[in-house]
PDB file of N, CA and C in Angstrom:
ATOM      1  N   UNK A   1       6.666  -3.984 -21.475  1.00  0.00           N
ATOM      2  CA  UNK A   1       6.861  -3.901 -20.032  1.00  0.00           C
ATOM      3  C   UNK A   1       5.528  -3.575 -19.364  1.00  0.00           C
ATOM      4  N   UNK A   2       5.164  -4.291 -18.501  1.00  0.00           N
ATOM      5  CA  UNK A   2       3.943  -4.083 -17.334  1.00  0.00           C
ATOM      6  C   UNK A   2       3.746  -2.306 -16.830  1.00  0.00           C
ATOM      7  N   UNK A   3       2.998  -1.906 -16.755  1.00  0.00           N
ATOM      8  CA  UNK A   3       3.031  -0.906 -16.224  1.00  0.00           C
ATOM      9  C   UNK A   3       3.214  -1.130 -15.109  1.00  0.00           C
ATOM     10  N   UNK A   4       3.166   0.011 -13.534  1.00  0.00           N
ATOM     11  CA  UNK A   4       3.251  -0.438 -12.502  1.00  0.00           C
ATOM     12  C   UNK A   4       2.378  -0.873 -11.697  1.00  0.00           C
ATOM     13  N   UNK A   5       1.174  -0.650 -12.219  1.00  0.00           N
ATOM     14  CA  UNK A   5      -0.147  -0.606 -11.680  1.00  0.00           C
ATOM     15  C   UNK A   5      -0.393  -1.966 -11.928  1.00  0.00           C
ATOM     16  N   UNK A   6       0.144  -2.676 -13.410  1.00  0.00           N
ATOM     17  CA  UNK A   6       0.149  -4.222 -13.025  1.00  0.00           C
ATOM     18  C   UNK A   6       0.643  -4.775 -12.428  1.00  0.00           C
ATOM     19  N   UNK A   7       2.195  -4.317 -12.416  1.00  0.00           N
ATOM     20  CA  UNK A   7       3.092  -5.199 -12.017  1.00  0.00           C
ATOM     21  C   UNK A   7       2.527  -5.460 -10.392  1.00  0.00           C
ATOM     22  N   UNK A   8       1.895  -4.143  -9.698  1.00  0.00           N
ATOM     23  CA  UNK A   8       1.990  -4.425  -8.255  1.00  0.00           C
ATOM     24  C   UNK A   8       0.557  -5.173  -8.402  1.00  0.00           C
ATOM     25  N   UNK A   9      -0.494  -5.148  -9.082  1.00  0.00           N
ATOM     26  CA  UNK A   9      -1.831  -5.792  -8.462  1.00  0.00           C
ATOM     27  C   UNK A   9      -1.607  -7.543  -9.379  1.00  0.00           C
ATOM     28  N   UNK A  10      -0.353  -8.133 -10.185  1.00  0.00           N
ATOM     29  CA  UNK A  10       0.066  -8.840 -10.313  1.00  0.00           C
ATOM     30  C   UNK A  10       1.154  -9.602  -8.961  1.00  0.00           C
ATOM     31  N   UNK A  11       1.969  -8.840  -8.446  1.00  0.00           N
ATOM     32  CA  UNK A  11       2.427  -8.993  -7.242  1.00  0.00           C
ATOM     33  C   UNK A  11       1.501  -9.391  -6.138  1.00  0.00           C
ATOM     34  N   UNK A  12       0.395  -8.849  -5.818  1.00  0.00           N
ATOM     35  CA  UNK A  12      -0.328  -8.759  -4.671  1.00  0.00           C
ATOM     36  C   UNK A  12      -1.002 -10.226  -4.794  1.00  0.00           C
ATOM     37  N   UNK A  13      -0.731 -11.280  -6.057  1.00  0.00           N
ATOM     38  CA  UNK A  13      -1.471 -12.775  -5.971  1.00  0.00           C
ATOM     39  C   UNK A  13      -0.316 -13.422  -5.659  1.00  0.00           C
ATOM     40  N   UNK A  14       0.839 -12.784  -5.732  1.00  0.00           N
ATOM     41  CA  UNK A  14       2.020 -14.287  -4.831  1.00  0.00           C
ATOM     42  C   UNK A  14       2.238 -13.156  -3.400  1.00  0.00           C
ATOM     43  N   UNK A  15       1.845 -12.469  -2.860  1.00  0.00           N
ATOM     44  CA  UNK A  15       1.736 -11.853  -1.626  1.00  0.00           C
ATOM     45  C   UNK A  15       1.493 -12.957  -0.238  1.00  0.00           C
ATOM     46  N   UNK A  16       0.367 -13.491  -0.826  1.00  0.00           N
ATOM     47  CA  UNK A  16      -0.382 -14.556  -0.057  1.00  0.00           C
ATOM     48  C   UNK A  16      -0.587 -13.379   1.717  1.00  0.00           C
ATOM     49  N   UNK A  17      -0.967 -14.366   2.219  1.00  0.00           N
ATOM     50  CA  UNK A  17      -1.021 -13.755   3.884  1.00  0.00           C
ATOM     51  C   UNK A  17      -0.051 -12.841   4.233  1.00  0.00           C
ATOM     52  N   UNK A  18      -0.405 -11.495   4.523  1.00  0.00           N
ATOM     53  CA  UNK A  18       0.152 -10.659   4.884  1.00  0.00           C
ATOM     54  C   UNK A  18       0.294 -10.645   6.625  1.00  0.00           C
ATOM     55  N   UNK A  19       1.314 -11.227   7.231  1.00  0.00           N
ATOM     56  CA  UNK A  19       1.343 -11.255   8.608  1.00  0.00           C
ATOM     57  C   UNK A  19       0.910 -10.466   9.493  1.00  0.00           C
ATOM     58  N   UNK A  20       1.170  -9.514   9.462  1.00  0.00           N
ATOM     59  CA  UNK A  20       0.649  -8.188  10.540  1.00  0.00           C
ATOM     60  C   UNK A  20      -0.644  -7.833  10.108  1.00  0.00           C
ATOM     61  N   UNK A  21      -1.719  -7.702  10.626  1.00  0.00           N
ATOM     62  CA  UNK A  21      -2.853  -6.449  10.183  1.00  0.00           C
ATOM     63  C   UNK A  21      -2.882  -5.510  11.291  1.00  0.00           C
ATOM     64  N   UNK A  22      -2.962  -4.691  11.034  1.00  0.00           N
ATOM     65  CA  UNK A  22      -3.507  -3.475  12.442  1.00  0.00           C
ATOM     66  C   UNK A  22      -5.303  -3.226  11.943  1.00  0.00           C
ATOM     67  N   UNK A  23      -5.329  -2.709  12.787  1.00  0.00           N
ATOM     68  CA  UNK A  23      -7.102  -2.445  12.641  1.00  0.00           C
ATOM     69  C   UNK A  23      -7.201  -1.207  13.268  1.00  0.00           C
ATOM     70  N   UNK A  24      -7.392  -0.126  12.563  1.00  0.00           N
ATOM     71  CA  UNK A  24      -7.456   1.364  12.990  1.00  0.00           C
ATOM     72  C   UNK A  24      -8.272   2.160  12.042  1.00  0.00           C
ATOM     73  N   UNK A  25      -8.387   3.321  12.546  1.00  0.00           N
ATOM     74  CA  UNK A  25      -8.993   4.503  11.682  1.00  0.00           C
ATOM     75  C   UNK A  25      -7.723   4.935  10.657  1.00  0.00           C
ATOM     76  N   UNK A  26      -8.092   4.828   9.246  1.00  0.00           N
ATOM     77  CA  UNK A  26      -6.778   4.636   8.359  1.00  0.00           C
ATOM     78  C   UNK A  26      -6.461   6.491   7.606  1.00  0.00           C
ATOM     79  N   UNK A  27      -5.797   6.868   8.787  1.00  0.00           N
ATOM     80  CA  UNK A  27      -5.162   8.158   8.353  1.00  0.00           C
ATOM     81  C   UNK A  27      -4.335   7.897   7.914  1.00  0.00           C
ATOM     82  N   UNK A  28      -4.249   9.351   7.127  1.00  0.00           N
ATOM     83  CA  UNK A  28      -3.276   9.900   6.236  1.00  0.00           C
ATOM     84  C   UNK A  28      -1.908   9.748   7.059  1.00  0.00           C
ATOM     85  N   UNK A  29      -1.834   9.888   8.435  1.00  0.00           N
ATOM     86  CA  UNK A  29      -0.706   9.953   9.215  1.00  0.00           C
ATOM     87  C   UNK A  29      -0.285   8.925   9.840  1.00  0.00           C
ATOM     88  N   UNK A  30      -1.307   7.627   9.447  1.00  0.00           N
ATOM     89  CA  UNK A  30      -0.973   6.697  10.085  1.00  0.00           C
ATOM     90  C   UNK A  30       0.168   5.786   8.623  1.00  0.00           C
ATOM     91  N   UNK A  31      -0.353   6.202   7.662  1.00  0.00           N
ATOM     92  CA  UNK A  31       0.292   5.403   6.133  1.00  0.00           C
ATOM     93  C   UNK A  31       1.965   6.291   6.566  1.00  0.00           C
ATOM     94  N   UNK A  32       1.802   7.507   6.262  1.00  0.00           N
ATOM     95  CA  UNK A  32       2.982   8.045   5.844  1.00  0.00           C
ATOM     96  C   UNK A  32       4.017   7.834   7.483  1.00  0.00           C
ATOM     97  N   UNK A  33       3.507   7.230   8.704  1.00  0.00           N
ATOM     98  CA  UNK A  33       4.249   7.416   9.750  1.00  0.00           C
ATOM     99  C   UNK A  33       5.212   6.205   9.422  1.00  0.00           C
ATOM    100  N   UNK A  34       4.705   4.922   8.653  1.00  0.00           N
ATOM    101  CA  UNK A  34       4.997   4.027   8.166  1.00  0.00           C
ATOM    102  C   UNK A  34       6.252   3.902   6.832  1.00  0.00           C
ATOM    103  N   UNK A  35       5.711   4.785   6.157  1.00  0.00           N
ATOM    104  CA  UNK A  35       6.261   4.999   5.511  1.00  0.00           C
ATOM    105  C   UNK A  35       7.534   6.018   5.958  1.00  0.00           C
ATOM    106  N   UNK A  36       7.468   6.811   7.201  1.00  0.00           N
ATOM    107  CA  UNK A  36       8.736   7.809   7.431  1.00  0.00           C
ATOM    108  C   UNK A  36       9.562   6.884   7.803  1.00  0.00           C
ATOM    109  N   UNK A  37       9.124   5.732   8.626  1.00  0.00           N
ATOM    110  CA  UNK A  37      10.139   4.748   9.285  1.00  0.00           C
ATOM    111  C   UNK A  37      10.940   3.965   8.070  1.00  0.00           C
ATOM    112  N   UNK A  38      10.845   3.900   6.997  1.00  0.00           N
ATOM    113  CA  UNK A  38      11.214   3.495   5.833  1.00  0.00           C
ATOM    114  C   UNK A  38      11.886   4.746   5.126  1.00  0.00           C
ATOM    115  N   UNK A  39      12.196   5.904   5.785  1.00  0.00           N
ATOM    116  CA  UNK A  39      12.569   6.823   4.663  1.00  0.00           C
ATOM    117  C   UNK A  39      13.760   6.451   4.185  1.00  0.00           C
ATOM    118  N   UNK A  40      14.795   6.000   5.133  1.00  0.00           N
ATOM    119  CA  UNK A  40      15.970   5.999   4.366  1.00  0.00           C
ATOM    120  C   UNK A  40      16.513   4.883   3.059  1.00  0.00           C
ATOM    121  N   UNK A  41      15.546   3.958   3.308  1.00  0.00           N
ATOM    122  CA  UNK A  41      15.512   3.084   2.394  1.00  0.00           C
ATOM    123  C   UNK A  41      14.702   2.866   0.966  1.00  0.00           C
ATOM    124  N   UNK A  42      13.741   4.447   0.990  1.00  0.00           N
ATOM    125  CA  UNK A  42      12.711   4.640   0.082  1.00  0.00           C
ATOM    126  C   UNK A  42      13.897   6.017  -0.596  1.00  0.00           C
ATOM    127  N   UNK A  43      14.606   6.628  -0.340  1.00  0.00           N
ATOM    128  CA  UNK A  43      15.652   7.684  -0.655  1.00  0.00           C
ATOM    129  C   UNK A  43      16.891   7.233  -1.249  1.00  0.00           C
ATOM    130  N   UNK A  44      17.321   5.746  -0.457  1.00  0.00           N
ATOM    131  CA  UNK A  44      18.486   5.326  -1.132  1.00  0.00           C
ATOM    132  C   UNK A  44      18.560   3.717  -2.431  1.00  0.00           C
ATOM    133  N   UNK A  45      17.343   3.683  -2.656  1.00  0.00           N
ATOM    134  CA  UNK A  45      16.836   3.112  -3.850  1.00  0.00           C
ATOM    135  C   UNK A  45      16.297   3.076  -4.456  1.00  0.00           C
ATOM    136  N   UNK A  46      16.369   3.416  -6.116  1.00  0.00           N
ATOM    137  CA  UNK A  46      15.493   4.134  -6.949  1.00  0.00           C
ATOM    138  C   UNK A  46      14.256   3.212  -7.598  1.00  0.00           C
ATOM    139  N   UNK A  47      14.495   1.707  -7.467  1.00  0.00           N
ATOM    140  CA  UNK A  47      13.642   1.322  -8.060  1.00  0.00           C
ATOM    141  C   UNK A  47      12.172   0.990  -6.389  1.00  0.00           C
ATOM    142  N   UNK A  48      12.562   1.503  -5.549  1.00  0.00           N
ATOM    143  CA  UNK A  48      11.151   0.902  -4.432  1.00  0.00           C
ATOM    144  C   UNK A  48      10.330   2.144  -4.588  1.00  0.00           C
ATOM    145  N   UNK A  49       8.965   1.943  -4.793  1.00  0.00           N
ATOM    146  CA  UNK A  49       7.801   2.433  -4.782  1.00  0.00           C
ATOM    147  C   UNK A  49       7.311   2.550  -2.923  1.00  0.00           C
ATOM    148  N   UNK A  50       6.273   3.902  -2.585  1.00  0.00           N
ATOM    149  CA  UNK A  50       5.813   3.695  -1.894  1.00  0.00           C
ATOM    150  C   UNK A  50       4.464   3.681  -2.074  1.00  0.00           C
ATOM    151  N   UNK A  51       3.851   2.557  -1.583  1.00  0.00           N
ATOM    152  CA  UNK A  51       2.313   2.267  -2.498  1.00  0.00           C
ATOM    153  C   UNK A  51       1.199   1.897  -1.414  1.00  0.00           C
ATOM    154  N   UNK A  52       0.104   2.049  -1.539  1.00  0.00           N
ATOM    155  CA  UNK A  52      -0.992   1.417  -0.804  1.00  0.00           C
ATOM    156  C   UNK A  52      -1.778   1.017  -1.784  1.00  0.00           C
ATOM    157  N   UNK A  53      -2.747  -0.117  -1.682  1.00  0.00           N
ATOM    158  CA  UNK A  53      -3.176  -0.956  -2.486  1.00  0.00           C
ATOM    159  C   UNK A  53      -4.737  -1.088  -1.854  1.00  0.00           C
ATOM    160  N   UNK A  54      -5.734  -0.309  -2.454  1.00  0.00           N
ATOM    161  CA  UNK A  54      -7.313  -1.060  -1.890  1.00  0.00           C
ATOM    162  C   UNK A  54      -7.246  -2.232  -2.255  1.00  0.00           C
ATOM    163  N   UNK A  55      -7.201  -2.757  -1.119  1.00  0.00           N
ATOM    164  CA  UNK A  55      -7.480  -4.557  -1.367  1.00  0.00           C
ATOM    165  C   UNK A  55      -8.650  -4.785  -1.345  1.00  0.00           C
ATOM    166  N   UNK A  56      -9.850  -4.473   0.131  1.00  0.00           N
ATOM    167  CA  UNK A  56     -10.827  -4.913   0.379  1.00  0.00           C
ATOM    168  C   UNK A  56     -11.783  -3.781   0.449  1.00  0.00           C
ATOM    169  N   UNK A  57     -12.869  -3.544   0.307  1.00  0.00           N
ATOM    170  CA  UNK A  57     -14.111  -2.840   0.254  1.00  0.00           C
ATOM    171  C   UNK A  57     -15.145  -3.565   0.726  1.00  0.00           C
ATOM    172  N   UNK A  58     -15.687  -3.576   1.939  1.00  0.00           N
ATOM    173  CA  UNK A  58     -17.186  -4.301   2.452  1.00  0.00           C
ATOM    174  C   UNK A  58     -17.671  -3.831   3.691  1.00  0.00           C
ATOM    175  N   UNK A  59     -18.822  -4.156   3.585  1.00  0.00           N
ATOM    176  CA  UNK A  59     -19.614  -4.075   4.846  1.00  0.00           C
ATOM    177  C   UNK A  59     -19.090  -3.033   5.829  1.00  0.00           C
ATOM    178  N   UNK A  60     -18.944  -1.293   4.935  1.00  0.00           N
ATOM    179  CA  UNK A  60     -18.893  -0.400   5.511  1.00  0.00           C
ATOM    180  C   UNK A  60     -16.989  -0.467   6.144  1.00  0.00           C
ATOM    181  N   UNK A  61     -16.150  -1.597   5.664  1.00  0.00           N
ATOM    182  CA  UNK A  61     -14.885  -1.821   6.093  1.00  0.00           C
ATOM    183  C   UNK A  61     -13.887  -1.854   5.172  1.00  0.00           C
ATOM    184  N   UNK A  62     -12.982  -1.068   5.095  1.00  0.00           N
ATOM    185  CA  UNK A  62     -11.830  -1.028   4.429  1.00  0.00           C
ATOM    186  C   UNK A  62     -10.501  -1.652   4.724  1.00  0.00           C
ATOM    187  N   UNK A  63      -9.748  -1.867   3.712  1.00  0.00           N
ATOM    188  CA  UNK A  63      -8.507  -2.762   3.987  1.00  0.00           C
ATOM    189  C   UNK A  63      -7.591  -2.057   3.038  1.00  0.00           C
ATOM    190  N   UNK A  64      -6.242  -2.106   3.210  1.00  0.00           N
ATOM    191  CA  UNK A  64      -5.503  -1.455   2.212  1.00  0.00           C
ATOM    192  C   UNK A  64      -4.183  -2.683   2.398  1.00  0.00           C
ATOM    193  N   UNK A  65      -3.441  -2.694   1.582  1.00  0.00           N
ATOM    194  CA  UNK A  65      -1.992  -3.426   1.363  1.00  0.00           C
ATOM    195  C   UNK A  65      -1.202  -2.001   1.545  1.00  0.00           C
ATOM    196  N   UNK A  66      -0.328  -1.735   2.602  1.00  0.00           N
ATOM    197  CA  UNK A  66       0.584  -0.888   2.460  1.00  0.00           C
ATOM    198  C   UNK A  66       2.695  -1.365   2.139  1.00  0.00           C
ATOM    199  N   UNK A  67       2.809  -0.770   1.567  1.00  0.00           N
ATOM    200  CA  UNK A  67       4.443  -1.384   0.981  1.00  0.00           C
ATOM    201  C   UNK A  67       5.481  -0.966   0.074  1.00  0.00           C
ATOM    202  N   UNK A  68       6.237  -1.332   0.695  1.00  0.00           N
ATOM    203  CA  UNK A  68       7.310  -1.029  -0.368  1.00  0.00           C
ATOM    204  C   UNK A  68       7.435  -1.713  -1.619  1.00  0.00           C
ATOM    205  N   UNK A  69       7.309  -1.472  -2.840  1.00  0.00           N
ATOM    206  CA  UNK A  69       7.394  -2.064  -4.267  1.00  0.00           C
ATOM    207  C   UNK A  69       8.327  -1.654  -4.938  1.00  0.00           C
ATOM    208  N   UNK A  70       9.795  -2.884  -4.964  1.00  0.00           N
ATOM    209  CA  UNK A  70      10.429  -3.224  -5.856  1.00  0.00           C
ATOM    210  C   UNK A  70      10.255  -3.188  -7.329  1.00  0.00           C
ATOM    211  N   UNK A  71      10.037  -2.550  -7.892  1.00  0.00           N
ATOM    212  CA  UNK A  71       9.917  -2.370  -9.494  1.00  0.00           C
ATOM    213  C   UNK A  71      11.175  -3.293  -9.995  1.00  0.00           C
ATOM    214  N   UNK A  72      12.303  -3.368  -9.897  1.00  0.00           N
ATOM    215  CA  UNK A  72      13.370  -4.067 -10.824  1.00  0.00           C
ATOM    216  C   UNK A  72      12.960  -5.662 -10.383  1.00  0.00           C
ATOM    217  N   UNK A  73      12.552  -6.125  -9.018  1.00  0.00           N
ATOM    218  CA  UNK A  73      11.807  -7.176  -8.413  1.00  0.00           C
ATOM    219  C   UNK A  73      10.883  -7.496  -9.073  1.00  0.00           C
ATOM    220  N   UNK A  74       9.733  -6.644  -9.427  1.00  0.00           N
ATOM    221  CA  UNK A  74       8.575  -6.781  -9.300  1.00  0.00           C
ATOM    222  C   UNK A  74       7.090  -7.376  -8.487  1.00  0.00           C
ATOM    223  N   UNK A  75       7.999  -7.028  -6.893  1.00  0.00           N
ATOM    224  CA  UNK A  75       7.620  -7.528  -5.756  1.00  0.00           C
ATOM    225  C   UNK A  75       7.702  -6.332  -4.570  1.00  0.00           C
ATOM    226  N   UNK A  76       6.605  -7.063  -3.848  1.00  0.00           N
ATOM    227  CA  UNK A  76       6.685  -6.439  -2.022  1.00  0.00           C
ATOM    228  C   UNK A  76       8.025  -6.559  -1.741  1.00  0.00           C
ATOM    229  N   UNK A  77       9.000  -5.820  -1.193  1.00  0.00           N
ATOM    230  CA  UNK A  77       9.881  -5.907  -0.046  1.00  0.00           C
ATOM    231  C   UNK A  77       9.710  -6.501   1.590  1.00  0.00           C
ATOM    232  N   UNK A  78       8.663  -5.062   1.669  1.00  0.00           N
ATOM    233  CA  UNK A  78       8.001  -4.901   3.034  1.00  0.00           C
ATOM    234  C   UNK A  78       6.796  -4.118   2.485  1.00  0.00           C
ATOM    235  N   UNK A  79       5.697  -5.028   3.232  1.00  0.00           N
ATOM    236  CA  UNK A  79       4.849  -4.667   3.251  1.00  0.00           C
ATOM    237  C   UNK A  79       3.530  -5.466   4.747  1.00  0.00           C
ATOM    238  N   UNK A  80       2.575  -4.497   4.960  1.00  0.00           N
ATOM    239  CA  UNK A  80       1.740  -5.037   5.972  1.00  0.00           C
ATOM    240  C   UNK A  80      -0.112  -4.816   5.530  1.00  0.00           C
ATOM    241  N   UNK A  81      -0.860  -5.215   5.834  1.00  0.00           N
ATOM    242  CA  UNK A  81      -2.126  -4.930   5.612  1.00  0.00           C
ATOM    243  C   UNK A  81      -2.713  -4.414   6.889  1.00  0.00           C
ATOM    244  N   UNK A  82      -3.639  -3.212   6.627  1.00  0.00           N
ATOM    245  CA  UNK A  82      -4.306  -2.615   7.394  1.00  0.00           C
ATOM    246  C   UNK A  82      -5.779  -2.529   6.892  1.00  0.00           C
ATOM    247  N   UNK A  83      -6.407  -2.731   8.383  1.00  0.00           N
ATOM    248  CA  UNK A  83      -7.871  -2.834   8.333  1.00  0.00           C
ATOM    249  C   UNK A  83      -8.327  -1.997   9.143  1.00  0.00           C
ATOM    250  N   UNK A  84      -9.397  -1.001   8.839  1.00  0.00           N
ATOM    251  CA  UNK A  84     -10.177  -0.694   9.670  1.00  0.00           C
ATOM    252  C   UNK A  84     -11.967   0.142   9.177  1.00  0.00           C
ATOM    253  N   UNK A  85     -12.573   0.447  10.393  1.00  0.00           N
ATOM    254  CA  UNK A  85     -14.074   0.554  10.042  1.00  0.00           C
ATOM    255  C   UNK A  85     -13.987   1.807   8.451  1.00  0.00           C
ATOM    256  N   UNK A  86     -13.227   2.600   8.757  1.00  0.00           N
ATOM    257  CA  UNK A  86     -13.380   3.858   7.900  1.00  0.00           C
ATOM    258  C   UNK A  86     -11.502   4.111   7.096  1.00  0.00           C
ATOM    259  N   UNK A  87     -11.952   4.868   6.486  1.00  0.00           N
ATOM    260  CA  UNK A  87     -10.296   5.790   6.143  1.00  0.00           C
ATOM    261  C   UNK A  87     -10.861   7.098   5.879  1.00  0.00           C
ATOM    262  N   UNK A  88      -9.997   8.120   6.372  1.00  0.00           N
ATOM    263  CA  UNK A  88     -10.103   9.242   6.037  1.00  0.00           C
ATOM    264  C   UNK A  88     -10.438   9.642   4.539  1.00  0.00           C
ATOM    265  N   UNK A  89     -10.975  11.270   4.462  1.00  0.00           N
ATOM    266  CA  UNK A  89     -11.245  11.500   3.098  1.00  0.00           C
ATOM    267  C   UNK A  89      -9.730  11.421   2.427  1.00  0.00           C
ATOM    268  N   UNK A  90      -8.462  12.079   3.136  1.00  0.00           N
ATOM    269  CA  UNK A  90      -7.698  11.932   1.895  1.00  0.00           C
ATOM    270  C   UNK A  90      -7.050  10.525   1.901  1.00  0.00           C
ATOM    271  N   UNK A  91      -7.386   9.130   2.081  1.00  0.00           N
ATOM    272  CA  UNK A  91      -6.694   7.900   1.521  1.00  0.00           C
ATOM    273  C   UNK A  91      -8.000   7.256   0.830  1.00  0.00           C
ATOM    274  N   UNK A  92      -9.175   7.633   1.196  1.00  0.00           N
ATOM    275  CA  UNK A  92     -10.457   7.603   0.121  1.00  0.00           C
ATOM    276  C   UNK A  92      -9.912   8.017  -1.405  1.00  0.00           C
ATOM    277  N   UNK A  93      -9.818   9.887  -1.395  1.00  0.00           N
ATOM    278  CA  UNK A  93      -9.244  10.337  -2.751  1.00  0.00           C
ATOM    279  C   UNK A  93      -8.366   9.776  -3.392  1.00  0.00           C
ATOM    280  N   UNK A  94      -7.081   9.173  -2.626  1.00  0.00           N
ATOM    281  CA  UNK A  94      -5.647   8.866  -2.922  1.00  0.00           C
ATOM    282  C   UNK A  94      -6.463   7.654  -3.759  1.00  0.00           C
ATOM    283  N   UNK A  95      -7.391   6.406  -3.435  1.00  0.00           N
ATOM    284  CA  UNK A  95      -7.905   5.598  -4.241  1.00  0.00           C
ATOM    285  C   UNK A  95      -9.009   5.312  -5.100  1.00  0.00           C
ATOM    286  N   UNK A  96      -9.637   7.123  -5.511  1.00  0.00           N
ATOM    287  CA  UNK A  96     -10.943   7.003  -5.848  1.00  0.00           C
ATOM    288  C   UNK A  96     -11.020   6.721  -7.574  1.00  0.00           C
ATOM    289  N   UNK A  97      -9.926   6.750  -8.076  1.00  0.00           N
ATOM    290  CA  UNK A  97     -10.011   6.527  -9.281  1.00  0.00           C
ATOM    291  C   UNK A  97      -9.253   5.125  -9.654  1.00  0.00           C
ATOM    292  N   UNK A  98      -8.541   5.082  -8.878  1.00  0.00           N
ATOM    293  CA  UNK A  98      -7.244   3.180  -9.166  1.00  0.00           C
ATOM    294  C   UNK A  98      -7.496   2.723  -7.622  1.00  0.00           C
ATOM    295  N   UNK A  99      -7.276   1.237  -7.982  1.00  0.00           N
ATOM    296  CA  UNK A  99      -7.218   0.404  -6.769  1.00  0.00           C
ATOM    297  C   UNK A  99      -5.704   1.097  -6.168  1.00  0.00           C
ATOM    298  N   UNK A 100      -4.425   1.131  -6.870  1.00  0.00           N
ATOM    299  CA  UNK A 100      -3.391   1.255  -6.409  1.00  0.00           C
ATOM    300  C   UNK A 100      -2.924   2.984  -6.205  1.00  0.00           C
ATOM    301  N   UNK A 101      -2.314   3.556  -4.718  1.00  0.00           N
ATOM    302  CA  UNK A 101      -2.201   4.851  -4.797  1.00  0.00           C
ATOM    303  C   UNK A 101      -0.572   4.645  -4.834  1.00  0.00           C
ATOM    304  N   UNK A 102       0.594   5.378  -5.297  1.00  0.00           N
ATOM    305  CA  UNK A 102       1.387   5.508  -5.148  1.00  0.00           C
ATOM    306  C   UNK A 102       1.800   7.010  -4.439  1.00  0.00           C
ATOM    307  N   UNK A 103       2.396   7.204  -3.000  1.00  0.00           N
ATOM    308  CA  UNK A 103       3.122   8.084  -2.701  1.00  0.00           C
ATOM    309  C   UNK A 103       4.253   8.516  -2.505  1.00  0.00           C
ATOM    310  N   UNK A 104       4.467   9.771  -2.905  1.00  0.00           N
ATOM    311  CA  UNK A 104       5.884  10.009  -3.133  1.00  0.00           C
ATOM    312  C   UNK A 104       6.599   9.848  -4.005  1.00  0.00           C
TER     313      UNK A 104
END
């Protein structure tokens, strides 16, 4: 069995275009506000992950995949990409060792 760390950066190549981007300063409060709007559906199913994904790193600009991950799927549910100039130190930490952070 895939771990999850494959399964989702295996997922993220049939993702294709992620419709929405926002472009902001990428707080800690901006992921999890996202994620609160999803609580009841991250509480009442055991196999969805809540995950952010460093996608992109450049030219001083960060990008993350934020989403819900289906593990029994092995797919996005819902998910959106966010871009912006910086991210705070703690979604820096959350990815300083794996591309993929899982919260919660």
């Amino acid at each position: 069995m895939l771990s999850l760390l494959a399964m989702v950066l295996v997922a993220l190549g049939g993702l294709g275009a992620v419709a929405v981007v926002y472009v902001v300063m990428v707080t800690i409060e901006f992921l999890t506000d996202w994620f609160r709007a999803r609580s009841e559906r991250l509480q009442t199913d055991p196999d969805l992950r809540a995950i952010t994904v460093a996608d992109d790193i450049r030219n001083g600009n960060v990008a993350y995949i934020q989403g819900l991950f289906d593990t029994s799927l092995e797919k996005f549910v819902d998910s959106r990409r966010v871009e912006g100039k910086q991210a705070d130190e703690r979604v820096r930490r959350a990815h300083s060792a794996h591309q993929v952070a899982v919260w919660g």
